[in-house]
C-alpha atoms as a PDB file:
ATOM      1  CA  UNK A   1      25.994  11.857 -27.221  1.00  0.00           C
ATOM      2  CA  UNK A   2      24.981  12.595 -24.005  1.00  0.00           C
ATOM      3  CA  UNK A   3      23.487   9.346 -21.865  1.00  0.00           C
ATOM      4  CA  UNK A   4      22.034  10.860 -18.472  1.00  0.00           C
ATOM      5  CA  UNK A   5      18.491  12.210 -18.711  1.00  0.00           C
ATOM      6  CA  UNK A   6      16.360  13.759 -15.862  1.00  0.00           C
ATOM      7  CA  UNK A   7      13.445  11.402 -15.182  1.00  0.00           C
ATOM      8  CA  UNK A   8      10.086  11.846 -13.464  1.00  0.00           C
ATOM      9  CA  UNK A   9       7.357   9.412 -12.515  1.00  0.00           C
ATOM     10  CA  UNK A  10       4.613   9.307 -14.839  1.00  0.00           C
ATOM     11  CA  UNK A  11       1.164   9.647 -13.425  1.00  0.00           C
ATOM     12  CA  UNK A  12       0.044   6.852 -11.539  1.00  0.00           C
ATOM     13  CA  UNK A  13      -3.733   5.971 -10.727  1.00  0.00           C
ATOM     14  CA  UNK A  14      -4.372   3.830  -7.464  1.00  0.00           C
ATOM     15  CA  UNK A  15      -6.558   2.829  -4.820  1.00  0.00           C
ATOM     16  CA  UNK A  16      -5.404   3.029  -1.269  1.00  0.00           C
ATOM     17  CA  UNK A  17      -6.498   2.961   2.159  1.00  0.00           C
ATOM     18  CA  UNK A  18      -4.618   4.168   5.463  1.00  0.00           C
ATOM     19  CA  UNK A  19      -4.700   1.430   8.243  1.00  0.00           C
ATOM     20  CA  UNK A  20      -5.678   2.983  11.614  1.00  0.00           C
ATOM     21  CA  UNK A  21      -5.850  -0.593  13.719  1.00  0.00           C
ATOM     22  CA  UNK A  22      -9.047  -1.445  15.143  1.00  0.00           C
ATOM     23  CA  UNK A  23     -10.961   1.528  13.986  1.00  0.00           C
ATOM     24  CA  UNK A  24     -11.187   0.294  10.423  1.00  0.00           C
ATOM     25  CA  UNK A  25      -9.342  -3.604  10.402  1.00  0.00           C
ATOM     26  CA  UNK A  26     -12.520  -5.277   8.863  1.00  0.00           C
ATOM     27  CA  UNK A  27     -12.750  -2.370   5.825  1.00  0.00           C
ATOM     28  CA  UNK A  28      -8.777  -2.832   5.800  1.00  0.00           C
ATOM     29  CA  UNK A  29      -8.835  -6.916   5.504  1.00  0.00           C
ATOM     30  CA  UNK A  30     -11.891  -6.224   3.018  1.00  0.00           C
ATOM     31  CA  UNK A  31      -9.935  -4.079   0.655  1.00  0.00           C
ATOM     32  CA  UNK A  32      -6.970  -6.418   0.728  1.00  0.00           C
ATOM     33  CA  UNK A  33      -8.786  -9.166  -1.314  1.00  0.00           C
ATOM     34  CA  UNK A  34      -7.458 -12.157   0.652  1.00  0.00           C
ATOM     35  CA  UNK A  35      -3.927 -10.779   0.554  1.00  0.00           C
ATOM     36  CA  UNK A  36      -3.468  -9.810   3.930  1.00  0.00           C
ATOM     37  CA  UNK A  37      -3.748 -11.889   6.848  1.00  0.00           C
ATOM     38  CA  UNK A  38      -3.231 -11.735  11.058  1.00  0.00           C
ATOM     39  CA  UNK A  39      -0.980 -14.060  12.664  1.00  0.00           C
ATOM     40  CA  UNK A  40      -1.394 -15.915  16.045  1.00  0.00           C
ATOM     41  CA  UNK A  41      -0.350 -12.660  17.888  1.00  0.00           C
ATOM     42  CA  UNK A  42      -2.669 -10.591  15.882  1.00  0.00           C
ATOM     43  CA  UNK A  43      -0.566  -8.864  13.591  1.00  0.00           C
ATOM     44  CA  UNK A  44      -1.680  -7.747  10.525  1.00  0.00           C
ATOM     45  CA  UNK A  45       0.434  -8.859   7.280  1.00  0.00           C
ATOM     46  CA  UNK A  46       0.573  -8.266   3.013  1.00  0.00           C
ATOM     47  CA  UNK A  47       1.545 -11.234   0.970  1.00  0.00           C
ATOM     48  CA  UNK A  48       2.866 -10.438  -2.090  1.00  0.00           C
ATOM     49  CA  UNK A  49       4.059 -12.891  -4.967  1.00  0.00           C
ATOM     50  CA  UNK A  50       7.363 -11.705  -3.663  1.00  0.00           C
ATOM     51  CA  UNK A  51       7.352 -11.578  -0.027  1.00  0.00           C
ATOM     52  CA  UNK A  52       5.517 -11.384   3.249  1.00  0.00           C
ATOM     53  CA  UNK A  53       5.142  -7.404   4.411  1.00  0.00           C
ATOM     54  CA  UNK A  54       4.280  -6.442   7.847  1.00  0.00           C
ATOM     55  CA  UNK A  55       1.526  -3.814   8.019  1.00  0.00           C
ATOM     56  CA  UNK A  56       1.461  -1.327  11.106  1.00  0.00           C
ATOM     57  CA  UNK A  57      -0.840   1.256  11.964  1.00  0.00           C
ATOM     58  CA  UNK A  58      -0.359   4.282  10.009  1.00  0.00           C
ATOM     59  CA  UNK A  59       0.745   2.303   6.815  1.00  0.00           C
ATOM     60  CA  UNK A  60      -0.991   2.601   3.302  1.00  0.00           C
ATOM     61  CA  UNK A  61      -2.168  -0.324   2.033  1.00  0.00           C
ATOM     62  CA  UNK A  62      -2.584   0.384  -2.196  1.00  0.00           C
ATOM     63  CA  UNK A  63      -3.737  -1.645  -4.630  1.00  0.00           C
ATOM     64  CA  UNK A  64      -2.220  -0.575  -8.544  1.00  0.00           C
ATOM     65  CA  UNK A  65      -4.542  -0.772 -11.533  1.00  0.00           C
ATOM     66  CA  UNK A  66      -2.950  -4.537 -12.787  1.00  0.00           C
ATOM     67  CA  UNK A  67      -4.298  -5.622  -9.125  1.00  0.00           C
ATOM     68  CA  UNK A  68      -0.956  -5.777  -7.483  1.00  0.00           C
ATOM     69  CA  UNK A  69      -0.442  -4.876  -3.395  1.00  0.00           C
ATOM     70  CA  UNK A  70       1.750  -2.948  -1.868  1.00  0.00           C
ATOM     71  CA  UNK A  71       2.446  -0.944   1.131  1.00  0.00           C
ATOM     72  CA  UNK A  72       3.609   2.053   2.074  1.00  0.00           C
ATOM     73  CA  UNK A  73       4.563   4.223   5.281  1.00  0.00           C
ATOM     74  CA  UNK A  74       2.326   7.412   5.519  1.00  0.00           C
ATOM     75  CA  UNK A  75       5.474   9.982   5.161  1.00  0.00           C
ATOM     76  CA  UNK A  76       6.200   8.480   1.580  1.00  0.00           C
ATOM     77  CA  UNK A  77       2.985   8.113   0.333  1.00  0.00           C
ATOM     78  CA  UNK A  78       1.997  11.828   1.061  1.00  0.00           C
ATOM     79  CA  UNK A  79       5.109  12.984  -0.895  1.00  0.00           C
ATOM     80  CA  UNK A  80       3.971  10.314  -3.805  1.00  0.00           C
ATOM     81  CA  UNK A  81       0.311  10.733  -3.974  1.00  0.00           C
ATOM     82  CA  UNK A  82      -2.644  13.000  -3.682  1.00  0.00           C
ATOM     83  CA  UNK A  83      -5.996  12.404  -3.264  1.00  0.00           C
ATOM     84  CA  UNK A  84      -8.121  12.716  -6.489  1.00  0.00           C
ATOM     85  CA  UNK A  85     -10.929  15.309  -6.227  1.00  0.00           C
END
C-alpha cells in the first residue's frame, strides 16, 4: 500500500487588507479588531494567541473565517490568494 499522496490546499475564504503605512493605518488598526497595536517608536504590531508579529508596510494583514489573524508578506499572499470578483 502506497502511503505518499499529492496534496493541495483546499479553498480558503478570507478577508484581508494590504498595509501601505500612513495612507491607510486608521482603516488598517480598524480591521484588526484590537489585535494590532503601535509601540513607543510607532511600529505597528499583530498579537496572536501565539505570538507577537511585526507588521511592515507592504504586509497583508488577513483575518480567516473562525476570526483568527495572521500576516503575510505581499509575494506569498499573491501566489496564495486572489481577489474574489
Amino acid at each position: 500500500m502506497r502511503s505518499i499522496n499529492n496534496y493541495k490546499r483546499k479553498p480558503e475564504r478570507i478577508k484581508a487588507i494590504k498595509y501601505k503605512g500612513k495612507e491607510n493605518f486608521y482603516e488598517v488598526m480598524d480591521f484588526g479588531s484590537g489585535n494590532l497595536f503601535t509601540s513607543n517608536e510607532g511600529k505597528l504590531y499583530l498579537e496572536t494567541p501565539k505570538q507577537v508579529y511585526p507588521v511592515f508596510v507592504g504586509d497583508w494583514i488577513i483575518r480567516k473565517k473562525t476570526g483568527v489573524y495572521s500576516i503575510m508578506n505581499d509575494k506569498l499572499f499573491k501566489e496564495k490568494y486572489e481577489k474574489e470578483s
